[in-house]
C-alpha atoms as a PDB file:
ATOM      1  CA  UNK A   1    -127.630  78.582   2.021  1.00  0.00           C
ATOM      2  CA  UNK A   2    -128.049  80.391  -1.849  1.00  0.00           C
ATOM      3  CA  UNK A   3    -124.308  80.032  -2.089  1.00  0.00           C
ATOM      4  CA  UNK A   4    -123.874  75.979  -1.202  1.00  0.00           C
ATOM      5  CA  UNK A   5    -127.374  75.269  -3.355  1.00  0.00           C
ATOM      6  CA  UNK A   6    -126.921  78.044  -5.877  1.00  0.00           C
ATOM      7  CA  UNK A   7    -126.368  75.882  -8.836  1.00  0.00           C
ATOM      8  CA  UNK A   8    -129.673  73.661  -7.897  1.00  0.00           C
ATOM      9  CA  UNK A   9    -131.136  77.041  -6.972  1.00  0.00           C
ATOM     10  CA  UNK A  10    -130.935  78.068 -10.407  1.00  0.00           C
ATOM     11  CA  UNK A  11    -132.219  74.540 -12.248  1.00  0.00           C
ATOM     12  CA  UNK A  12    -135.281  75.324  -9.570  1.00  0.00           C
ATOM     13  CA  UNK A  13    -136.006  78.931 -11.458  1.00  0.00           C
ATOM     14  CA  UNK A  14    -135.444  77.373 -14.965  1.00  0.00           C
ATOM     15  CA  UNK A  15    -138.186  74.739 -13.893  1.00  0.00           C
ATOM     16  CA  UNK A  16    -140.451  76.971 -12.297  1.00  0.00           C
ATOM     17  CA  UNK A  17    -139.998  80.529 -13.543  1.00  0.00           C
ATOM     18  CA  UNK A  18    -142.925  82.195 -12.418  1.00  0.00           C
ATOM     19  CA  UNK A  19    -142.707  85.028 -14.696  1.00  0.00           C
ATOM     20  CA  UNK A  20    -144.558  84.231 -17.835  1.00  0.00           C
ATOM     21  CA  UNK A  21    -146.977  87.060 -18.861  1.00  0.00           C
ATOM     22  CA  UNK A  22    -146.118  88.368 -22.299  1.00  0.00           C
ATOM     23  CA  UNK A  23    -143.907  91.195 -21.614  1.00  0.00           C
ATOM     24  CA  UNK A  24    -141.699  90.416 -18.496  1.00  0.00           C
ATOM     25  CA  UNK A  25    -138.836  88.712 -20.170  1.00  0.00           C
ATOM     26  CA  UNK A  26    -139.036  90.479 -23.609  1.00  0.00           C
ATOM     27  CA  UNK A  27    -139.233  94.220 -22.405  1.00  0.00           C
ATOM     28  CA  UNK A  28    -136.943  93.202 -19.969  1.00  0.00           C
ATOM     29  CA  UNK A  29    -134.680  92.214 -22.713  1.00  0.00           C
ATOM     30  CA  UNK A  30    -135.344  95.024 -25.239  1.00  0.00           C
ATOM     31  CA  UNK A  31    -134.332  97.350 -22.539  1.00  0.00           C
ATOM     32  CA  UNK A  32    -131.326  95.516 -21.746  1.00  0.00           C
ATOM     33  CA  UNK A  33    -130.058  95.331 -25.359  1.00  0.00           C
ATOM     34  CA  UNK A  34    -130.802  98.961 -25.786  1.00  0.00           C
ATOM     35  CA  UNK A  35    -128.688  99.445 -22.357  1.00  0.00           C
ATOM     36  CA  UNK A  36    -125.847  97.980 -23.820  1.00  0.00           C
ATOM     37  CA  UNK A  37    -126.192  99.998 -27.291  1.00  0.00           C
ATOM     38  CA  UNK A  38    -126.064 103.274 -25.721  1.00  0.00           C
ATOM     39  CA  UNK A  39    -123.166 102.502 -23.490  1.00  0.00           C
ATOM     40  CA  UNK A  40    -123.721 104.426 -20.599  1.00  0.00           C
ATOM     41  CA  UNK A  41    -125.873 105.648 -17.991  1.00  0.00           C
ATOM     42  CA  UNK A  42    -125.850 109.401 -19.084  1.00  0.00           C
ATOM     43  CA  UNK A  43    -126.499 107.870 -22.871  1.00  0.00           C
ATOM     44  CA  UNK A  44    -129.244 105.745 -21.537  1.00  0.00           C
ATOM     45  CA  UNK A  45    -130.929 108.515 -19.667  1.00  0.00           C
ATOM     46  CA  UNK A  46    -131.214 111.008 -22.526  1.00  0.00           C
ATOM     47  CA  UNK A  47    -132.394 108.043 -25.300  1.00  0.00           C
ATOM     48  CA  UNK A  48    -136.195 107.923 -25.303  1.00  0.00           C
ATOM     49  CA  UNK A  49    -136.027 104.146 -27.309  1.00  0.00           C
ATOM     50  CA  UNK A  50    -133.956 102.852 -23.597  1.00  0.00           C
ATOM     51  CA  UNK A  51    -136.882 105.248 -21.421  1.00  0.00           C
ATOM     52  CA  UNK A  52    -139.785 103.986 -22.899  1.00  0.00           C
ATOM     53  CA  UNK A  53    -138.696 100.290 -23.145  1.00  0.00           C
ATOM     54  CA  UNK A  54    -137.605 100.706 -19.318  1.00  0.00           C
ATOM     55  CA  UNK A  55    -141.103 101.976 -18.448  1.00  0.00           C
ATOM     56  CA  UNK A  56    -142.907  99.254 -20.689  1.00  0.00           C
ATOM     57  CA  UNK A  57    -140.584  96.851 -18.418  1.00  0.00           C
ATOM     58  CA  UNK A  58    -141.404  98.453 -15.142  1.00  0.00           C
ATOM     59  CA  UNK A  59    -144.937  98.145 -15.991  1.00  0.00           C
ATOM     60  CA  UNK A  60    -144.499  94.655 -16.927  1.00  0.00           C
ATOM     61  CA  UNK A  61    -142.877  93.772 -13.736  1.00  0.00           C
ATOM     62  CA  UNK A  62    -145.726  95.379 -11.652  1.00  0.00           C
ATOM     63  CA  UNK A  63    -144.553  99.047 -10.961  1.00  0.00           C
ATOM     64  CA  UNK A  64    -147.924 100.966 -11.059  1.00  0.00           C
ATOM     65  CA  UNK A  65    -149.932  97.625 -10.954  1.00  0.00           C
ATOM     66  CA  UNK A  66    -150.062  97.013  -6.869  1.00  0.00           C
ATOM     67  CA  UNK A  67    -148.569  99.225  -4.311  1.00  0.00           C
ATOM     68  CA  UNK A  68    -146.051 101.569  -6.705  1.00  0.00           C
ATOM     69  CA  UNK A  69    -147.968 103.868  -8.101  1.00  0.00           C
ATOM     70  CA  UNK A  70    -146.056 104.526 -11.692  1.00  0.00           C
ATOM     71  CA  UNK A  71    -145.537 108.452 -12.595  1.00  0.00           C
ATOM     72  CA  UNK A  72    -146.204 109.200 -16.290  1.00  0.00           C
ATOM     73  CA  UNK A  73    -143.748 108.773 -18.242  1.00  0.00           C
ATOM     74  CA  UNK A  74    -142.391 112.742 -18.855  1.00  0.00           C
ATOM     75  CA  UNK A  75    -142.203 112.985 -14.958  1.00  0.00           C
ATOM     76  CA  UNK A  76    -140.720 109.444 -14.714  1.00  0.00           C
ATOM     77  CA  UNK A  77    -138.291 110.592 -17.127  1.00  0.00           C
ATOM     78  CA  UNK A  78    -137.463 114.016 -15.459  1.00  0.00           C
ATOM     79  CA  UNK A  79    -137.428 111.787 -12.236  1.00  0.00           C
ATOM     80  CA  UNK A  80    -134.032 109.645 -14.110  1.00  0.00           C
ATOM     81  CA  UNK A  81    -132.577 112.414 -15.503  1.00  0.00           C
ATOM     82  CA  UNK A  82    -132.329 114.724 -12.118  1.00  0.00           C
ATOM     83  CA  UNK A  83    -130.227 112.076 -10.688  1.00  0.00           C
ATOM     84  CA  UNK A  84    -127.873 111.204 -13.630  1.00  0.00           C
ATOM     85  CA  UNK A  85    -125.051 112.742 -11.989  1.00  0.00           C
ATOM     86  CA  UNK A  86    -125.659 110.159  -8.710  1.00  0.00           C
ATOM     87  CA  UNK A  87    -126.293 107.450 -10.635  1.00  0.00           C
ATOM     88  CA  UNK A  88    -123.287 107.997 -13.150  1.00  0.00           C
ATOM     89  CA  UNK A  89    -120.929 107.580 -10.095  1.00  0.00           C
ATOM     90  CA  UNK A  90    -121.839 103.419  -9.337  1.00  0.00           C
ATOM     91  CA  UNK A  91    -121.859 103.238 -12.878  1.00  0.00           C
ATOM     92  CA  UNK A  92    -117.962 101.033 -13.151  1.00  0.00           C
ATOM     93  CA  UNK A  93    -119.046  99.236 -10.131  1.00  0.00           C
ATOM     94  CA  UNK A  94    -119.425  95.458  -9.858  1.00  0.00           C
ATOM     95  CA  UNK A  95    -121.180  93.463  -7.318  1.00  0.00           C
ATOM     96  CA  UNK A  96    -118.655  90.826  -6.957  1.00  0.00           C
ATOM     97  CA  UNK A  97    -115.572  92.989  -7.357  1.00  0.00           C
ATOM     98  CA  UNK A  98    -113.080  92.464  -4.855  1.00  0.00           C
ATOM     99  CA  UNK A  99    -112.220  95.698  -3.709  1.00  0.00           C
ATOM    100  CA  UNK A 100    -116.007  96.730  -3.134  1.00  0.00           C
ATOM    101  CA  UNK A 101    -116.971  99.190  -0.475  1.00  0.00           C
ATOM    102  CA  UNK A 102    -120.305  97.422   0.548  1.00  0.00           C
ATOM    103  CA  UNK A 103    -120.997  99.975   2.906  1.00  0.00           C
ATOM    104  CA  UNK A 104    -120.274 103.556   1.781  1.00  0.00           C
ATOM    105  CA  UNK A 105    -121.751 102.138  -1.873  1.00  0.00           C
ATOM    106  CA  UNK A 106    -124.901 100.366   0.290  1.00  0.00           C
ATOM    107  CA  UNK A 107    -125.529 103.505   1.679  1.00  0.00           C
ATOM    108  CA  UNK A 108    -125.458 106.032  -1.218  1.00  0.00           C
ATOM    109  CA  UNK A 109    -127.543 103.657  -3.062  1.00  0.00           C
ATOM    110  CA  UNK A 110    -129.878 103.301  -0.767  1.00  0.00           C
ATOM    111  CA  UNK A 111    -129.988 107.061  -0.206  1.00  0.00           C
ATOM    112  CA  UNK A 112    -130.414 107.460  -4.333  1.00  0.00           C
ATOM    113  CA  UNK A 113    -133.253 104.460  -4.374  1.00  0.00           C
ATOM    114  CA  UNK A 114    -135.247 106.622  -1.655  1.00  0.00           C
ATOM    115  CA  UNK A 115    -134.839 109.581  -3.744  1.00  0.00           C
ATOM    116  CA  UNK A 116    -135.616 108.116  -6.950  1.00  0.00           C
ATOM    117  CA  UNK A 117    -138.962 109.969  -7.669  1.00  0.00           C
ATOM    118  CA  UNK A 118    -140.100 107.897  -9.954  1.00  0.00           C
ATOM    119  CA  UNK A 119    -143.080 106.776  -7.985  1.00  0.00           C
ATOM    120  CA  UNK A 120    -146.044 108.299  -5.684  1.00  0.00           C
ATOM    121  CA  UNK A 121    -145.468 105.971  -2.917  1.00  0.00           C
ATOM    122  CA  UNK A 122    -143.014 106.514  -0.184  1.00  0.00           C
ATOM    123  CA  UNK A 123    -141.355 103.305  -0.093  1.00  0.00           C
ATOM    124  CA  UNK A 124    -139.245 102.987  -3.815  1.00  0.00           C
ATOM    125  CA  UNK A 125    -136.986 100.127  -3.030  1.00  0.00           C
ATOM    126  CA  UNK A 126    -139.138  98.162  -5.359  1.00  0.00           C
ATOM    127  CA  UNK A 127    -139.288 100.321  -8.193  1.00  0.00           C
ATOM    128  CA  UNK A 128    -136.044 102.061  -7.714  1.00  0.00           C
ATOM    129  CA  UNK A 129    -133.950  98.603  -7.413  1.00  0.00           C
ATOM    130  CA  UNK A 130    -136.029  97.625 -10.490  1.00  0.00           C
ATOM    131  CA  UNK A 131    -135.135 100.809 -12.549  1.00  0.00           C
ATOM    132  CA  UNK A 132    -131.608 100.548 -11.025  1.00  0.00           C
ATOM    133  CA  UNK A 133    -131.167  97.332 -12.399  1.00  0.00           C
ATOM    134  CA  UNK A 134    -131.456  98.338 -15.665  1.00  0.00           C
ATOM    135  CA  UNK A 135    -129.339 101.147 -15.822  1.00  0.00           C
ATOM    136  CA  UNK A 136    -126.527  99.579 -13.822  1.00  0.00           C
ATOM    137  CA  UNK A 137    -127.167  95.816 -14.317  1.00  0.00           C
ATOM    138  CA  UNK A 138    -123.780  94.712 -12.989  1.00  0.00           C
ATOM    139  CA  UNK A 139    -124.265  96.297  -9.725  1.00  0.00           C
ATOM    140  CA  UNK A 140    -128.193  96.381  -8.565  1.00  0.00           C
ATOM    141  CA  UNK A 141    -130.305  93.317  -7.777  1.00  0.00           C
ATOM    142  CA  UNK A 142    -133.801  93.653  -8.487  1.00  0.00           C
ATOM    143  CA  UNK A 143    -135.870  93.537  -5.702  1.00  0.00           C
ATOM    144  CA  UNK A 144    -139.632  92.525  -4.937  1.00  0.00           C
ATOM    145  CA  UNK A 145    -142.072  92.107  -1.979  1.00  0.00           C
ATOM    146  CA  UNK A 146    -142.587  88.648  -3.212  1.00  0.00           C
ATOM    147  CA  UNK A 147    -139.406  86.997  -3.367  1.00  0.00           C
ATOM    148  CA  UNK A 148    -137.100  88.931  -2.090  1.00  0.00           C
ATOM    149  CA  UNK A 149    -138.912  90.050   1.199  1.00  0.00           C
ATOM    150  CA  UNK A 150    -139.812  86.477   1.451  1.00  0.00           C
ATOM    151  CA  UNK A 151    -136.269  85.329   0.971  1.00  0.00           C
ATOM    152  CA  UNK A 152    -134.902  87.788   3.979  1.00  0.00           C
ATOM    153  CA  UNK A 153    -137.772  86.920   6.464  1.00  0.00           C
ATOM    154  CA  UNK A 154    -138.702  90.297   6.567  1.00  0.00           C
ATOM    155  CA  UNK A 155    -141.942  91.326   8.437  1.00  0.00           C
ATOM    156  CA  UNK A 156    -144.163  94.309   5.964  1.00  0.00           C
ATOM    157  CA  UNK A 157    -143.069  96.992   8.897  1.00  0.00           C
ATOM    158  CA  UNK A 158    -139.574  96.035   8.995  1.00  0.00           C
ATOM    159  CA  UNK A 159    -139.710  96.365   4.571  1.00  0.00           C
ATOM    160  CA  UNK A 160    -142.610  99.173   3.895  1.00  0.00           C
ATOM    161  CA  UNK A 161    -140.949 101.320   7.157  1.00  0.00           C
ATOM    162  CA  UNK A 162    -137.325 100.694   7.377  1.00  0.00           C
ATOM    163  CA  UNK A 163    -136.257 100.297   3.126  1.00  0.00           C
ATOM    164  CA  UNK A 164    -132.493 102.087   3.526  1.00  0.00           C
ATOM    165  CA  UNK A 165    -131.447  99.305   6.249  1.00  0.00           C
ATOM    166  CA  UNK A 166    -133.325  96.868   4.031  1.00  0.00           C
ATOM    167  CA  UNK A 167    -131.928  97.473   0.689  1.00  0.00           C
ATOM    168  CA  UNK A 168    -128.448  97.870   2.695  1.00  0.00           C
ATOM    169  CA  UNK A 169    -128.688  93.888   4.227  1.00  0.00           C
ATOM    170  CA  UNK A 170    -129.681  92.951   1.062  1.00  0.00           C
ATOM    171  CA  UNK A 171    -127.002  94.420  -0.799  1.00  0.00           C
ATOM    172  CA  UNK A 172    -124.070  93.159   1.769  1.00  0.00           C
ATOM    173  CA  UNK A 173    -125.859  89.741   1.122  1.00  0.00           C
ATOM    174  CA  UNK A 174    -125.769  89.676  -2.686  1.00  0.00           C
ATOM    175  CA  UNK A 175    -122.284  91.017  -2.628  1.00  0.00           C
ATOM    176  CA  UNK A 176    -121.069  87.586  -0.555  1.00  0.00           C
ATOM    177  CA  UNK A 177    -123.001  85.913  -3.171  1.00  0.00           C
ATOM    178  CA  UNK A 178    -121.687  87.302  -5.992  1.00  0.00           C
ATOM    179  CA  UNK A 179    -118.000  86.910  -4.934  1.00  0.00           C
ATOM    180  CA  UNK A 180    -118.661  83.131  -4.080  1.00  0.00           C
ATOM    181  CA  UNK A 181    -120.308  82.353  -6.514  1.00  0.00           C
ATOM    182  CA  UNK A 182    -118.754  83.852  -9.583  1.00  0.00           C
ATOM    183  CA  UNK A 183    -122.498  84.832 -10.871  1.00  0.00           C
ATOM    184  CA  UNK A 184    -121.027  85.878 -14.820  1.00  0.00           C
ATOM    185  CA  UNK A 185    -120.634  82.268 -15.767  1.00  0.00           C
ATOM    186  CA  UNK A 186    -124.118  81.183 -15.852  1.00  0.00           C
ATOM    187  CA  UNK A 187    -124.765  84.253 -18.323  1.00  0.00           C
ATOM    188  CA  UNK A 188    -126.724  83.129 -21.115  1.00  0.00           C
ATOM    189  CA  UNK A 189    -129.636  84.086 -23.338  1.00  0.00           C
ATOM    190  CA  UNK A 190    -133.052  84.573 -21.961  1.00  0.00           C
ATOM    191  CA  UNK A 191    -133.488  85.766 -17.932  1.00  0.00           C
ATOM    192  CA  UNK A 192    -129.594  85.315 -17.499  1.00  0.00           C
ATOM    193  CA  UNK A 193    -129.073  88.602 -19.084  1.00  0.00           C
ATOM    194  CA  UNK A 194    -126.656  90.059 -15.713  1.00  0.00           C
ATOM    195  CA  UNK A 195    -124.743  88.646 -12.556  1.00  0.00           C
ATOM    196  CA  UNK A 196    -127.273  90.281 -10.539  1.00  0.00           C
ATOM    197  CA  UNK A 197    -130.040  88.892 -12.474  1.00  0.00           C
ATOM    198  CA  UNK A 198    -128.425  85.429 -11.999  1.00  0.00           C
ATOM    199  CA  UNK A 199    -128.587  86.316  -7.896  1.00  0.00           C
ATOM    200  CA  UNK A 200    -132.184  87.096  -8.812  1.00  0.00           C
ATOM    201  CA  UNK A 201    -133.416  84.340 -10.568  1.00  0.00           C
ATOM    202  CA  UNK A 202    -131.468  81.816  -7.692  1.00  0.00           C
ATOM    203  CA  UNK A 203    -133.680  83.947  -4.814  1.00  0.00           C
ATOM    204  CA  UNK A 204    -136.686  83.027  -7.106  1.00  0.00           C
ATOM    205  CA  UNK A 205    -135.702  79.502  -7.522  1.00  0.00           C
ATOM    206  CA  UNK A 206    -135.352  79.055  -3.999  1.00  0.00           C
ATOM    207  CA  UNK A 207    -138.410  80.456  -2.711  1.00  0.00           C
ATOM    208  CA  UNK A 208    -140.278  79.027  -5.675  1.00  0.00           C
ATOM    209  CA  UNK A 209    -138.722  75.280  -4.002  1.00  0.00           C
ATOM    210  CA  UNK A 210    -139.991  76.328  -0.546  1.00  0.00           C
ATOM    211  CA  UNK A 211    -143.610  76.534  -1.424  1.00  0.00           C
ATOM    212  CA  UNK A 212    -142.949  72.891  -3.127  1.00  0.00           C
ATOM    213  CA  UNK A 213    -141.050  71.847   0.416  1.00  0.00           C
ATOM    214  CA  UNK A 214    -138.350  70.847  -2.222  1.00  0.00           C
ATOM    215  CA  UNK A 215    -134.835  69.682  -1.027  1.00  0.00           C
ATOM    216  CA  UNK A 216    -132.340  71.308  -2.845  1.00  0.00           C
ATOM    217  CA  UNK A 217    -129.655  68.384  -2.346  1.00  0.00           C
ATOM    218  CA  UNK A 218    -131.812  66.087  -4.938  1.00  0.00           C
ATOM    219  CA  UNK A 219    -130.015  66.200  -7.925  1.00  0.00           C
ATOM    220  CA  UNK A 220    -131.755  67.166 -10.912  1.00  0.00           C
ATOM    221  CA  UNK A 221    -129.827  65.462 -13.564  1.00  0.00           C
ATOM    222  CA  UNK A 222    -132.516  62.973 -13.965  1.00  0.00           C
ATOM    223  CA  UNK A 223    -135.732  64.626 -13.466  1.00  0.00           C
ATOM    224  CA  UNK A 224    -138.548  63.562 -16.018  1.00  0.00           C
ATOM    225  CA  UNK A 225    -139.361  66.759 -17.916  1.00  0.00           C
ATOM    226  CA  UNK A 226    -142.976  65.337 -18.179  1.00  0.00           C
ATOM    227  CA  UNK A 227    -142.870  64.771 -14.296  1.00  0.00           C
ATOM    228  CA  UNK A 228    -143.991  68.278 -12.715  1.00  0.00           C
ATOM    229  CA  UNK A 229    -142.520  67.151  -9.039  1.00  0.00           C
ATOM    230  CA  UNK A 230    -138.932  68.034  -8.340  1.00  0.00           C
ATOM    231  CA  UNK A 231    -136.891  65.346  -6.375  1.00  0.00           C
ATOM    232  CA  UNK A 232    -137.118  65.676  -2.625  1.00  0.00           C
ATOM    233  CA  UNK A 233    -140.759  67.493  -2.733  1.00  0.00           C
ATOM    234  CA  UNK A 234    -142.775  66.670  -0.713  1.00  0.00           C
ATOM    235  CA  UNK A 235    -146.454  67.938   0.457  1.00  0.00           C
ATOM    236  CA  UNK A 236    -146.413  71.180   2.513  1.00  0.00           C
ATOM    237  CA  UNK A 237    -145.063  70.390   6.285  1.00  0.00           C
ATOM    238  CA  UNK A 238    -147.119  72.001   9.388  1.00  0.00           C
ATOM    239  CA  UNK A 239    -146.801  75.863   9.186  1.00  0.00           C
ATOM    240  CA  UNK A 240    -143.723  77.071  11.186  1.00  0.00           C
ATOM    241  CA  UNK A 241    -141.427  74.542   9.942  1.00  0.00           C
ATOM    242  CA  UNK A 242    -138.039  74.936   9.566  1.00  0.00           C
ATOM    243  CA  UNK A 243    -135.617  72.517   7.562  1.00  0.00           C
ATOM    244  CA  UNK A 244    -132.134  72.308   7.497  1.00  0.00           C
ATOM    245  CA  UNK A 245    -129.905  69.879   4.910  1.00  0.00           C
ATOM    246  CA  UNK A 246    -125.923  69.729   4.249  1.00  0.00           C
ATOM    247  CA  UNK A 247    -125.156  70.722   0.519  1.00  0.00           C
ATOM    248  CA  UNK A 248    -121.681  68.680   0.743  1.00  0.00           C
ATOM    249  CA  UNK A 249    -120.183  70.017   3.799  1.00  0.00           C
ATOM    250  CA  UNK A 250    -122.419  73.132   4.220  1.00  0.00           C
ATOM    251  CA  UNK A 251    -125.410  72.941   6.304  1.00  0.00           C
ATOM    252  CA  UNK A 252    -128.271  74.929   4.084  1.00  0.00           C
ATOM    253  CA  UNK A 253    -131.187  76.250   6.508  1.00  0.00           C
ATOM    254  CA  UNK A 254    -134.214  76.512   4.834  1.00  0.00           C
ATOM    255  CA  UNK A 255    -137.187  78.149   6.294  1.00  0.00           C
ATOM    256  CA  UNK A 256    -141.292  77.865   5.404  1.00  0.00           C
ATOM    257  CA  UNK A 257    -141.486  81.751   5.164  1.00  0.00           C
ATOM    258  CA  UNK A 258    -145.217  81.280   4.407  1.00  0.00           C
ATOM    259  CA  UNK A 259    -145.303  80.733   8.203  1.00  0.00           C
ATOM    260  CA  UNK A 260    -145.044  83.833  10.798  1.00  0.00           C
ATOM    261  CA  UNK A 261    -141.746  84.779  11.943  1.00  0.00           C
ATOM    262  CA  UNK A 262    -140.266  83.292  15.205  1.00  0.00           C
ATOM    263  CA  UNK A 263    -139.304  86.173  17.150  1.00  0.00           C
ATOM    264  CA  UNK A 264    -135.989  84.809  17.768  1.00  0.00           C
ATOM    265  CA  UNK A 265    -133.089  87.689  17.338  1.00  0.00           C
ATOM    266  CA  UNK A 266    -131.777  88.547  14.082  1.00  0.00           C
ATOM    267  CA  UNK A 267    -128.228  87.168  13.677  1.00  0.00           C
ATOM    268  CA  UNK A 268    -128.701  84.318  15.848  1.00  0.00           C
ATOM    269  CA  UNK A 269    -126.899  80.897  15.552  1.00  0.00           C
ATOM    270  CA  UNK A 270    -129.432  78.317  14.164  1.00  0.00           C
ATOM    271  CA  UNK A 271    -130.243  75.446  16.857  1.00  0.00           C
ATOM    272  CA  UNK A 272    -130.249  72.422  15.367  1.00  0.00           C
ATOM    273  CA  UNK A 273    -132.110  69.603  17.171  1.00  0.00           C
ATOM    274  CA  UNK A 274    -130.250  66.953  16.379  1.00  0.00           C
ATOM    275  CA  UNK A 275    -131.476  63.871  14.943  1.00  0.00           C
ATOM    276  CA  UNK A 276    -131.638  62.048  11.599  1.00  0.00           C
ATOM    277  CA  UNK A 277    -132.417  62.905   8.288  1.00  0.00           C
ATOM    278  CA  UNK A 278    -133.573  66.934   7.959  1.00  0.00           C
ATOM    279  CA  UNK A 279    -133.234  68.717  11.415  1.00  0.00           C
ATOM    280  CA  UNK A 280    -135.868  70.707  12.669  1.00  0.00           C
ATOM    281  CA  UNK A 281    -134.064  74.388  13.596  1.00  0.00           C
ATOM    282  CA  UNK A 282    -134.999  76.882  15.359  1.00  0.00           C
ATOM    283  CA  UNK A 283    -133.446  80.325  13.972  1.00  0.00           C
ATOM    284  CA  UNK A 284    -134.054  83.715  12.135  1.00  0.00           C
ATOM    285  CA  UNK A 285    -133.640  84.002   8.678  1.00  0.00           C
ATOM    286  CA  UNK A 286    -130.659  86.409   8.791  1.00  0.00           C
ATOM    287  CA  UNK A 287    -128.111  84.308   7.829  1.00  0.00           C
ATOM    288  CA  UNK A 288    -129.385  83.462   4.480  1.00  0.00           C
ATOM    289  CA  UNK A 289    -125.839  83.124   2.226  1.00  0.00           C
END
């Protein structure tokens, strides 16, 4: 479903970026430009300008705010450095690289997030995907409780207690993406600043166009910029609903994940009741690409 919509998915997050407190996008890009000055992860680690614009980020993007619980910054620091050397070794990886292997690379990531001690809290795939992200933007996703746990259908048990198998589905998923989509040509100035921050911003945009019940096959080449409603939204539908369309020849399941899960077995075939117009389905949300 991102892949087939993933251009609309994207007008979605330009229309209705969420993030818009002073200091998400332009920490996020200081630390990003000072990324790319340094040149490499062990650079990047030992520069205090790249550490203390990546904390400034991290704060701004809610690490120490809500549930992560933000070290200060000489232990956060120590925290980066004692794991240089692990995360030196994914550092001429790229998501959508052919020859990727998603599961020995899943794994040790995973593995590094979980030790990543730059947090109190036991569960780091936030914070550690949101660190990693910076430090090796071509190959981490940033992750969230928001968006991204929304986006996978993922219950709080399955995220808070099971984060390695998490952060492993997501990354297979992201990886398909990536090497569909061809993420590096919608790179541009402003929250386009990676291929896995274009993934990121499309997982917004879509979940942003779920809470507007938005159908991502309107087109949005003629929207009214003073008109606030997307084409195809319409008001919230009964709580539970799901909706499936066909982006060209690809039917696109999209699920109210405001609504409590189904129970139905992850990786099961979508049943469409036929009909229609949009088909009522009844499905997990595993298959989400």
């Amino acid at each position: 479903m991102l892949i087939a919509g993933f251009p609309k998915f994207l007008a979605a997050f330009d229309r209705y970026c969420p993030f818009t407190k002073y200091g998400q996008l332009e920490f996020h890009l200081e630390t990003v430009q000072r990324r790319q000055e340094v040149g490499s992860v062990a650079a990047a680690v030992s520069d205090v300008t790249f550490l203390r614009s990546l904390y400034r980020t991290l704060e701004a993007w809610g690490i120490g705010s809500r549930r992560s619980r933000l070290r200060p910054f000489k232990e956060f620091v120590a925290a980066l450095q004692d794991k240089t050397a692990e995360i030196q070794s994914f550092e001429n990886l790229f998501l959508d690289q052919s020859d990727l292997d998603v599961a020995r690379v899943s794994t040790q990531l995973a593995h590094l997030i979980q030790a990543l001690e730059i947090v109190d809290n036991r569960m780091k795939i936030v914070p550690g995907t949101k660190a990693l992200h910076h430090l090796l933007p071509d190959l981490v996703v940033p992750m969230d409780r928001e968006y991204t746990q929304q986006f996978f259908g993922w219950h709080n048990p399955q995220f808070q207690n099971y984060p390695e198998r998490r952060f492993a589905e997501a990354f297979a998923s992201f990886v398909a993406v990536a090497q569909i989509t061809n993420p590096v040509q919608y790179l541009k100035s402003g929250w386009y600043s990676s291929r896995t921050k274009v993934i990121d911003n499309a997982v917004v945009g879509l979940c942003c166009g779920l809470k507007l019940q938005w159908d991502p096959t309107a087109s949005f080449g003629s929207i009214d910029p003073l008109n606030d409603t997307p084409p195809g939204c319409v008001l919230p539908k009964k709580i539970g609903t799901r909706i499936t369309y066909s982006v060209g020849s690809v039917p696109a399941i999209i699920t109210n994940s405001l609504a409590p899960r189904s129970g139905v077995a992850r990786g099961a075939r979508p049943r469409v009741l036929r009909g229609r117009g949009p088909s009522v389905v009844r499905s997990s949300t595993a298959d989400h690409c």
